[in-house]
N, C-alpha and C. Protein backbone atom coordinates (compact mmCIF):
# COMPACT_ATOMS: atom_id res chain seq x y z
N UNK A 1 -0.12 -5.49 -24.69
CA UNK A 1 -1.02 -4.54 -24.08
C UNK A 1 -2.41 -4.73 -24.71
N UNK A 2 -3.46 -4.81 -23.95
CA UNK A 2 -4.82 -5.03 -24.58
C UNK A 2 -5.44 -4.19 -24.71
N UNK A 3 -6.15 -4.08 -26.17
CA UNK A 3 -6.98 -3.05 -26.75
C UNK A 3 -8.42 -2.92 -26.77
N UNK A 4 -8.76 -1.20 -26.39
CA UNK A 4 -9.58 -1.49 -25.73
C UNK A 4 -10.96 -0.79 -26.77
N UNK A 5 -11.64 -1.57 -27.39
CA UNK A 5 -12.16 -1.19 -28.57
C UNK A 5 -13.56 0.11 -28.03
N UNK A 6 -13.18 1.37 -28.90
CA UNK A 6 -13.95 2.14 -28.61
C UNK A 6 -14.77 2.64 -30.19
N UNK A 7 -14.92 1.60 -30.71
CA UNK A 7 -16.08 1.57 -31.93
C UNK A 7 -17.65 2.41 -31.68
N UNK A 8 -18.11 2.79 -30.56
CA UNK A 8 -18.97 3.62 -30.74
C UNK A 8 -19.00 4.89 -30.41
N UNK A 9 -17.64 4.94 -30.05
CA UNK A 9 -17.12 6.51 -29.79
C UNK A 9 -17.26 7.59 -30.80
N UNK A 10 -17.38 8.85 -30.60
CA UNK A 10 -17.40 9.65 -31.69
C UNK A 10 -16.20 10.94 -31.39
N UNK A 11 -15.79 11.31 -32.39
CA UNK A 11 -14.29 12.33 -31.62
C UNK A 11 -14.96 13.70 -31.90
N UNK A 12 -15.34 14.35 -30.91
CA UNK A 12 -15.87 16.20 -30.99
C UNK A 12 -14.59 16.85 -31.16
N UNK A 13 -14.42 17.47 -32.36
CA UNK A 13 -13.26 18.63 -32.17
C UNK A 13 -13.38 19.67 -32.68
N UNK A 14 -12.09 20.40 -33.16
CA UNK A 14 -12.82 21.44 -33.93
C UNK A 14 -12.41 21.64 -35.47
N UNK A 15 -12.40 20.15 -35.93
CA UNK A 15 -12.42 19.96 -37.42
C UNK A 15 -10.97 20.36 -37.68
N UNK A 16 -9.79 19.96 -36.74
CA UNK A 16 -8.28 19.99 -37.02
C UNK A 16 -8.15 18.89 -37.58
N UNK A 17 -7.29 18.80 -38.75
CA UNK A 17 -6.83 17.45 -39.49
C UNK A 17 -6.55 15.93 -38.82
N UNK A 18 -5.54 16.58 -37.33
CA UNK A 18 -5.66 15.39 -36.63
C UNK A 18 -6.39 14.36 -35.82
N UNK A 19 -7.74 15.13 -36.47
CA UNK A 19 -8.54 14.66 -35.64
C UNK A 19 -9.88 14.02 -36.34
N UNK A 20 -9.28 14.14 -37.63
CA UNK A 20 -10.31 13.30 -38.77
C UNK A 20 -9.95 11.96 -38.87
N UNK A 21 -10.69 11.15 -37.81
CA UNK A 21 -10.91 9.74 -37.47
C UNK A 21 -11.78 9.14 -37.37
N UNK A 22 -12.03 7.71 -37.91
CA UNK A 22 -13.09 7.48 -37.39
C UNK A 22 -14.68 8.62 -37.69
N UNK A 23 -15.60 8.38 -36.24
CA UNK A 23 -16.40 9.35 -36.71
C UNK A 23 -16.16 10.25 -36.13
N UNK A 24 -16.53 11.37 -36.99
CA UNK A 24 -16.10 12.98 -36.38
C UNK A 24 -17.56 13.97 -36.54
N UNK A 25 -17.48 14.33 -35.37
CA UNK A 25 -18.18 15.78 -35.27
C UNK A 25 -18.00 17.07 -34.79
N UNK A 26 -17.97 18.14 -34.98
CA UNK A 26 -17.87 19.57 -34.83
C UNK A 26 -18.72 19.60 -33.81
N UNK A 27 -17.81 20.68 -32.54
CA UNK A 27 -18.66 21.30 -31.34
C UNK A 27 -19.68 21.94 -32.22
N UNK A 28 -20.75 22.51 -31.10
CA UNK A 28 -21.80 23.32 -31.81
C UNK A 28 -21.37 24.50 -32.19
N UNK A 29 -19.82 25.25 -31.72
CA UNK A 29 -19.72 26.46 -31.67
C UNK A 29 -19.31 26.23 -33.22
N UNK A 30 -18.33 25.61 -33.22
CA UNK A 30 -17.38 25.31 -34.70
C UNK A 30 -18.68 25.05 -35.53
N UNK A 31 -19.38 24.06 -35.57
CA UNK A 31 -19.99 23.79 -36.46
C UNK A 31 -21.23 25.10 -36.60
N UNK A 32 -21.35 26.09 -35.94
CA UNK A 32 -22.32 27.01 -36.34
C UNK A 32 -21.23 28.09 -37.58
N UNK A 33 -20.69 28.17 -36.74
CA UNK A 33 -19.18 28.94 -37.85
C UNK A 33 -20.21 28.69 -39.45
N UNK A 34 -20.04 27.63 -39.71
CA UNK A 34 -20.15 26.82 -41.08
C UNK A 34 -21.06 27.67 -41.51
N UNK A 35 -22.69 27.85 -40.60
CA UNK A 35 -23.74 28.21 -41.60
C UNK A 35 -23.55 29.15 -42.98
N UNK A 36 -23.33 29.85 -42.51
CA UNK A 36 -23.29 31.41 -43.18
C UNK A 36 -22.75 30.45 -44.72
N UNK A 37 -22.19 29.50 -44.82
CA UNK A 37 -21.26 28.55 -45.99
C UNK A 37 -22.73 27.78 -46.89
N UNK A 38 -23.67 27.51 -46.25
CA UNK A 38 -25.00 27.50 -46.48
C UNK A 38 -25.76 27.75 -48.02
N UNK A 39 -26.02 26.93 -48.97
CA UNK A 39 -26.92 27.83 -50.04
C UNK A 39 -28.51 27.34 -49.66
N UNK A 40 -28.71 28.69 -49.36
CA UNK A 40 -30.74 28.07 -48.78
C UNK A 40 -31.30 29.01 -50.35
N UNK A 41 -32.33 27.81 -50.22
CA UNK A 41 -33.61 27.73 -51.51
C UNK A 41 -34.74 28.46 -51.21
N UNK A 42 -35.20 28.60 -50.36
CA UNK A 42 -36.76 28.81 -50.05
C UNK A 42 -36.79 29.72 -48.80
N UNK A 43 -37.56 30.67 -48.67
CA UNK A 43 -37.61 31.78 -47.62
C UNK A 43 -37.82 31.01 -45.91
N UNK A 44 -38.01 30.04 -45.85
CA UNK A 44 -38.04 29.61 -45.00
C UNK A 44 -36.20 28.94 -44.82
N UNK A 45 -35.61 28.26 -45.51
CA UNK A 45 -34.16 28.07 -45.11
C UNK A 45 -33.63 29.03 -44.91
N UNK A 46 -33.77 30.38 -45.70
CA UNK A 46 -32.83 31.39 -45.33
C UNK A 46 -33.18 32.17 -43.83
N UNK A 47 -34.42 31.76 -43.02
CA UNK A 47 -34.55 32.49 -42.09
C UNK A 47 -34.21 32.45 -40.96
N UNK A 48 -34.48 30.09 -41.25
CA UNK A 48 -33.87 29.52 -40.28
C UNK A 48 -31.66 29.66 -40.48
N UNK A 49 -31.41 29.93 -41.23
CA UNK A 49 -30.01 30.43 -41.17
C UNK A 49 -30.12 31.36 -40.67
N UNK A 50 -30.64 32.71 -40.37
CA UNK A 50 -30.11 33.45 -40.43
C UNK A 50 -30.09 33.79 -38.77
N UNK A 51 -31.49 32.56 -38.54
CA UNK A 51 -31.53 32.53 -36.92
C UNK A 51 -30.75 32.22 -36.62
N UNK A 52 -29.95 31.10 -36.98
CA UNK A 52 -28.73 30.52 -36.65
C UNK A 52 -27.70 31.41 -36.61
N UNK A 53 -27.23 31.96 -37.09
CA UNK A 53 -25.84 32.75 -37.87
C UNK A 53 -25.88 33.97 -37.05
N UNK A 54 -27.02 34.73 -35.56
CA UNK A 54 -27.06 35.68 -35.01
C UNK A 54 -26.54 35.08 -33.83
């Protein structure tokens, strides 16, 4: 059976174990989850988090 190389593929999920392959990225929903996980330095990172995180 011939293989069908998908080397520039990237796998969107939602950061389930089985799915840490290759390259991986988090939907936007999952990956907003994260912010709030965030350590911001300067009044300007914490604002842009916090825009985020509403």
């Amino acid at each position: 059976m011939p293989t069908t190389d998908c080397s520039p593929a990237v796998i969107l999920s939602d950061d389930a174990g089985q799915f840490d392959v290759g390259l991986h990225a988090l939907c936007r929903v999952h990956a907003e989850r994260l912010v709030h996980k965030l350590d911001t330095f300067t009044p300007a990172q914490y604002a842009a988090q916090q825009h985020i995180a509403r």
